[in-house]
N, C-alpha and C. Protein backbone atom coordinates (compact mmCIF):
# COMPACT_ATOMS: atom_id res chain seq x y z
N UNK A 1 7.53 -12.50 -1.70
CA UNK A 1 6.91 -12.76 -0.42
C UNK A 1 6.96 -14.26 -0.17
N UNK A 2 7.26 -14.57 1.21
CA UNK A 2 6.95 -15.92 1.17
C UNK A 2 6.53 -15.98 2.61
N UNK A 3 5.60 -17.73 2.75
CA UNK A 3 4.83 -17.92 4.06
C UNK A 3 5.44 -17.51 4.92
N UNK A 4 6.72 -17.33 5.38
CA UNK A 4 7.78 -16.73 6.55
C UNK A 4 7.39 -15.48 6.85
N UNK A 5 6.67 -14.75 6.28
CA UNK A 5 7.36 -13.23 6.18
C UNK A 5 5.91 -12.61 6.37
N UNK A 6 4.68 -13.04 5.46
CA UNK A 6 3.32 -13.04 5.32
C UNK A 6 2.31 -14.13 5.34
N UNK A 7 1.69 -13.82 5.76
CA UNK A 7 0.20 -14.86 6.26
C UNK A 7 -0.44 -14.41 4.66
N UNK A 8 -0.81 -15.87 4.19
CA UNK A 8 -1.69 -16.15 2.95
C UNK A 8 -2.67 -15.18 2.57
N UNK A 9 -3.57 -15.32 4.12
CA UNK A 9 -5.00 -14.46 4.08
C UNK A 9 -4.44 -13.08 3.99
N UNK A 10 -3.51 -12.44 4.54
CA UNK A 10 -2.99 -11.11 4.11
C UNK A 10 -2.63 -10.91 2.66
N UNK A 11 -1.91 -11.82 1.94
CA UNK A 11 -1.53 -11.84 0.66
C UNK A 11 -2.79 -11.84 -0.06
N UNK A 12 -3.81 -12.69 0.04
CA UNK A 12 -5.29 -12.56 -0.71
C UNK A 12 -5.71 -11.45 -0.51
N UNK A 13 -5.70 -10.68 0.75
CA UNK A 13 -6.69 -9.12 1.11
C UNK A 13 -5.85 -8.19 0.03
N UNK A 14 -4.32 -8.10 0.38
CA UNK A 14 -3.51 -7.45 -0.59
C UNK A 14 -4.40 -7.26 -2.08
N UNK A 15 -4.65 -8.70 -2.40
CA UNK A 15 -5.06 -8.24 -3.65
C UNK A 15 -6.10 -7.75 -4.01
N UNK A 16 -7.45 -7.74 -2.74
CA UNK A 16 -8.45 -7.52 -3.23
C UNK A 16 -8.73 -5.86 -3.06
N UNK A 17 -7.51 -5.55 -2.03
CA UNK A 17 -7.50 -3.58 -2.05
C UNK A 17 -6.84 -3.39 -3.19
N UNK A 18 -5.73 -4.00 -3.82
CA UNK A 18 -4.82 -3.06 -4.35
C UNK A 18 -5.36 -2.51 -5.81
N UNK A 19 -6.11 -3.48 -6.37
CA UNK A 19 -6.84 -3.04 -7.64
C UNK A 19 -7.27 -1.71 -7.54
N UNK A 20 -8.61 -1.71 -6.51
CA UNK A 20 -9.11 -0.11 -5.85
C UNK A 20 -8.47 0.82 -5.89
N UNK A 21 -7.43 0.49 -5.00
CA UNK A 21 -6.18 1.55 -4.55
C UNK A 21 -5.55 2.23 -6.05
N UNK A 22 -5.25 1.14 -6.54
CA UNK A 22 -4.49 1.41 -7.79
C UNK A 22 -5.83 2.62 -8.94
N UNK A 23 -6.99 2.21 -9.36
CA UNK A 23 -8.07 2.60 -9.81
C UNK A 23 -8.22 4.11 -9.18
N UNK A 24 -7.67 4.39 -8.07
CA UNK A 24 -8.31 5.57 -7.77
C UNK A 24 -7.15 6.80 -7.81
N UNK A 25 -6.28 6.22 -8.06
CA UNK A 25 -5.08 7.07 -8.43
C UNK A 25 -5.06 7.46 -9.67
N UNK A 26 -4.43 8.51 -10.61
CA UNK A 26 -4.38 8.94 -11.67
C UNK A 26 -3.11 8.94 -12.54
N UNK A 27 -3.18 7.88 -13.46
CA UNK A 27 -2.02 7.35 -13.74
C UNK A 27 -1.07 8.62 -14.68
N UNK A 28 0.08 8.61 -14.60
CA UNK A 28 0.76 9.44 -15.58
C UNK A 28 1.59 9.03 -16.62
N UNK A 29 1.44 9.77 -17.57
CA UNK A 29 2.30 8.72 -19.35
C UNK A 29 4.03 8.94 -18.21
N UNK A 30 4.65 9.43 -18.11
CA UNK A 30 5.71 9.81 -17.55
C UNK A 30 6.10 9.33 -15.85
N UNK A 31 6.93 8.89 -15.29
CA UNK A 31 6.94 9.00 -13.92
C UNK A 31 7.22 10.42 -13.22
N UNK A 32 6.95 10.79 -12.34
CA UNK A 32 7.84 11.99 -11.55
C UNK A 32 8.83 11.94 -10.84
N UNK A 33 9.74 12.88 -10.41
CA UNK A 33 11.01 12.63 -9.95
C UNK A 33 11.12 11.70 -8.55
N UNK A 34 9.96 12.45 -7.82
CA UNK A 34 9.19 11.82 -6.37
C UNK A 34 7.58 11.43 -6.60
N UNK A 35 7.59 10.40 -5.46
CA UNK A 35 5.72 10.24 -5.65
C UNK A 35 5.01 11.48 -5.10
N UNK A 36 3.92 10.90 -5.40
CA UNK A 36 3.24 12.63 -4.97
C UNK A 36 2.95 12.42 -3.33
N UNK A 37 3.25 11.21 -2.62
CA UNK A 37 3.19 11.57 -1.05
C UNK A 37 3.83 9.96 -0.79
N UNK A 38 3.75 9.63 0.44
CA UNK A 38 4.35 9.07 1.52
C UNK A 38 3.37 7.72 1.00
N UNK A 39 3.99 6.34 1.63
CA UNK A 39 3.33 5.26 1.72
C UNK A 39 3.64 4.60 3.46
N UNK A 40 2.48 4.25 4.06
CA UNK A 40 2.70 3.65 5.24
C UNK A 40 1.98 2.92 5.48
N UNK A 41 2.48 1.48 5.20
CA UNK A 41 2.13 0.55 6.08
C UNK A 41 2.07 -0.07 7.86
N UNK A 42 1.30 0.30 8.25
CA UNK A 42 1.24 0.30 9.74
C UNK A 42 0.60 -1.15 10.47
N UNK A 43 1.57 -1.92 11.39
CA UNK A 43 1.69 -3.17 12.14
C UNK A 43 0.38 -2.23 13.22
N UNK A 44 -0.60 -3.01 13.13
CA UNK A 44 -1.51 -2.81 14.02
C UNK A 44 -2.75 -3.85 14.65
N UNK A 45 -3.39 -3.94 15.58
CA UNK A 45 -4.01 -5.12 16.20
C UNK A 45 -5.24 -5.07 15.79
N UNK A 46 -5.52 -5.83 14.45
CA UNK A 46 -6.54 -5.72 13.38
C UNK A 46 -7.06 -7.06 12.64
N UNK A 47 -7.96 -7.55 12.64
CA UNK A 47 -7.78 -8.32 11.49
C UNK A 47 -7.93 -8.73 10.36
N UNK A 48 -7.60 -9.30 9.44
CA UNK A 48 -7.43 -9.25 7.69
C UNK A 48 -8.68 -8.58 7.13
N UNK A 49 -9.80 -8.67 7.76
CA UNK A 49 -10.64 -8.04 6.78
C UNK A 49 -11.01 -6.67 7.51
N UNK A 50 -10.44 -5.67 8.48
CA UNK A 50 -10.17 -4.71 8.23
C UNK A 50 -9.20 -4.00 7.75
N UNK A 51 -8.17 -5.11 6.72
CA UNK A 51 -7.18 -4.26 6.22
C UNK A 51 -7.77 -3.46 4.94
N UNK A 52 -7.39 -2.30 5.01
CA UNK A 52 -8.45 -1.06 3.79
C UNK A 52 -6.99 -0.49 3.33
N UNK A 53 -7.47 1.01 2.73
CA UNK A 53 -6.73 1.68 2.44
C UNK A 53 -6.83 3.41 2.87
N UNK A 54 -6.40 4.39 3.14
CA UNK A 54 -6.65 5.66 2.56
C UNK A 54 -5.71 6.04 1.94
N UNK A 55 -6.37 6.64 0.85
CA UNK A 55 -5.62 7.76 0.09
C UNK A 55 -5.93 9.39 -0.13
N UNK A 56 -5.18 9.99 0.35
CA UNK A 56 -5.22 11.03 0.11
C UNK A 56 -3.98 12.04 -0.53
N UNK A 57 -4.05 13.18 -0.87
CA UNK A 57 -2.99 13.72 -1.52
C UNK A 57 -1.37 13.54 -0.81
N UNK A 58 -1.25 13.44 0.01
CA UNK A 58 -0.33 13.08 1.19
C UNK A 58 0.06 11.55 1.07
N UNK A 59 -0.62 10.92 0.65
CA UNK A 59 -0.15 9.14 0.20
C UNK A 59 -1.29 8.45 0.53
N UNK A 60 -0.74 7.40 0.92
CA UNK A 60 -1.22 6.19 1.00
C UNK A 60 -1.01 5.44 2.69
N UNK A 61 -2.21 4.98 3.35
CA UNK A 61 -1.72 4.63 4.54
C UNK A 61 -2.43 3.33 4.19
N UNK A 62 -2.12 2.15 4.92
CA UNK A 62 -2.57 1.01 4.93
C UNK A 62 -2.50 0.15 6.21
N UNK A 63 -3.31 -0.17 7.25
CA UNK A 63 -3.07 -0.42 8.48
C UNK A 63 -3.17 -2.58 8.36
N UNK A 64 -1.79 -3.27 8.89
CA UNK A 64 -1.62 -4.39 8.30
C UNK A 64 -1.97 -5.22 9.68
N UNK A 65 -2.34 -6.18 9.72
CA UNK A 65 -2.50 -7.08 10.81
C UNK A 65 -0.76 -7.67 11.52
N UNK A 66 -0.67 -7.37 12.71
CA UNK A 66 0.70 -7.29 13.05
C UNK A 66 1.26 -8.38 13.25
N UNK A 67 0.87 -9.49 13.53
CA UNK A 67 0.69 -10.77 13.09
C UNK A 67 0.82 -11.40 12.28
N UNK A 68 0.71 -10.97 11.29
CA UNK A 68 0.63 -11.56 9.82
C UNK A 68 1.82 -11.15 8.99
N UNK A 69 2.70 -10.29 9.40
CA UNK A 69 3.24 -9.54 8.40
C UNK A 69 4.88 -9.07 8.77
N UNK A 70 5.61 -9.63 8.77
CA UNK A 70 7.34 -8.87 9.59
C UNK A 70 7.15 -7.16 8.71
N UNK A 71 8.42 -6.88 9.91
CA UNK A 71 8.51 -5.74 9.72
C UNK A 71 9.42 -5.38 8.21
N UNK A 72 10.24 -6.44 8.28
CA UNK A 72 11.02 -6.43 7.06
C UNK A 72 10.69 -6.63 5.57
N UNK A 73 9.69 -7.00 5.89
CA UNK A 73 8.95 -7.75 4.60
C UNK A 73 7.50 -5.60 4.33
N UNK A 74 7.44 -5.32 5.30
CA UNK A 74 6.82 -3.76 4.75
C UNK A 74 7.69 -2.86 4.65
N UNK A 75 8.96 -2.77 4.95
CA UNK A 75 10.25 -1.95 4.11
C UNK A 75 10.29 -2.32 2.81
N UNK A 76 10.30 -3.78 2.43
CA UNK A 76 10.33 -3.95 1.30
C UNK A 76 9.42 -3.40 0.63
N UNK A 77 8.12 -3.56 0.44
CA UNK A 77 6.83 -3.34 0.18
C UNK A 77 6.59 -1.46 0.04
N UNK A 78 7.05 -0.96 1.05
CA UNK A 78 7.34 0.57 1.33
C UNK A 78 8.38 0.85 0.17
N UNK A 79 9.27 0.49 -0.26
CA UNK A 79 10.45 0.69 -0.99
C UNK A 79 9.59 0.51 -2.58
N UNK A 80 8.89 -0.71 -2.49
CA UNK A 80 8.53 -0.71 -4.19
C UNK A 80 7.37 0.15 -4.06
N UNK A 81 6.58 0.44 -3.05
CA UNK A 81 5.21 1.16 -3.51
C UNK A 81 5.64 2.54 -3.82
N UNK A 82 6.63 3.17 -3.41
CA UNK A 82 7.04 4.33 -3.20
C UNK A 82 7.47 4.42 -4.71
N UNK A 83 8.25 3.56 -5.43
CA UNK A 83 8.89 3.50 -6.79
C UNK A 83 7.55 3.80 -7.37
N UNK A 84 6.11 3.08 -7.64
CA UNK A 84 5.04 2.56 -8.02
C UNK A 84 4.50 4.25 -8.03
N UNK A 85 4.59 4.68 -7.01
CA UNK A 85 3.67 5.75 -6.71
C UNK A 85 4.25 6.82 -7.75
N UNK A 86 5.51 6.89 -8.47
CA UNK A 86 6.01 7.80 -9.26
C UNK A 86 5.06 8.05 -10.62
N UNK A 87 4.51 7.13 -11.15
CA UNK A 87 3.84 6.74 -11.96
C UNK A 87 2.51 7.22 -12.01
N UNK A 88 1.95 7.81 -10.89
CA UNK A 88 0.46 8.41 -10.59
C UNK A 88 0.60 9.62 -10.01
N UNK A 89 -0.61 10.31 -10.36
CA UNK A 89 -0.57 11.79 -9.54
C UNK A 89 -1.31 11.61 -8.39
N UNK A 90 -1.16 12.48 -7.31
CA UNK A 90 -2.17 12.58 -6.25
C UNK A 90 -3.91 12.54 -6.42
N UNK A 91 -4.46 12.30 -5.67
CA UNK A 91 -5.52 12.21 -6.54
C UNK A 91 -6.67 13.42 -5.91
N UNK A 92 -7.28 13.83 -6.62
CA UNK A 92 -8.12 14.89 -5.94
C UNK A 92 -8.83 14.75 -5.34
N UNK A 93 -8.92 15.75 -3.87
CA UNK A 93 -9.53 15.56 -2.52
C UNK A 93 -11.20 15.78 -2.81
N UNK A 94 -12.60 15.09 -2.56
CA UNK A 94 -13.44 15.09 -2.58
C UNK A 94 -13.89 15.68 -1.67
């Protein structure tokens, strides 16, 4: 990532969901062939500190400040989370 592509304060929020995000998933000794759902990052008119997360069995949505963030730079991001997500199971619906 670099300042071109992402706003700082987005890169700091990044980190303070992804721990969570990561914590609430159920990790597996093995990857699976596919993740257990979809990742979407969504350009929307928000700002940094309503960026959250949901997860549900279906993936992961994450709504990004549209401003802050190219589009090219959440393909990327979409491409590794999707790798990432092989590694965890869905997590069970409450």
């Amino acid at each position: 990532m670099n300042g071109e592509e992402i706003d700082e304060r987005l890169a700091a929020r990044f980190n303070v969901i992804g721990g969570p995000a990561q914590n609430a998933m159920e990790a597996r000794e093995f990857p699976a062939d596919k993740p257990f759902g979809g990742l979407v990052l969504s350009r929307e008119d928000i700002g940094v500190d309503e960026v959250f997360y949901t997860l549900t069995s279906a993936g992961l949505h994450v709504p990004v400040p549209r401003k802050l963030i190219t589009q090219r730079l959440i393909d990327q991001i979409t491409v590794t989370g999707l790798e990432r997500m092989k590694w965890y199971s869905a997590p069970k619906e409450r």
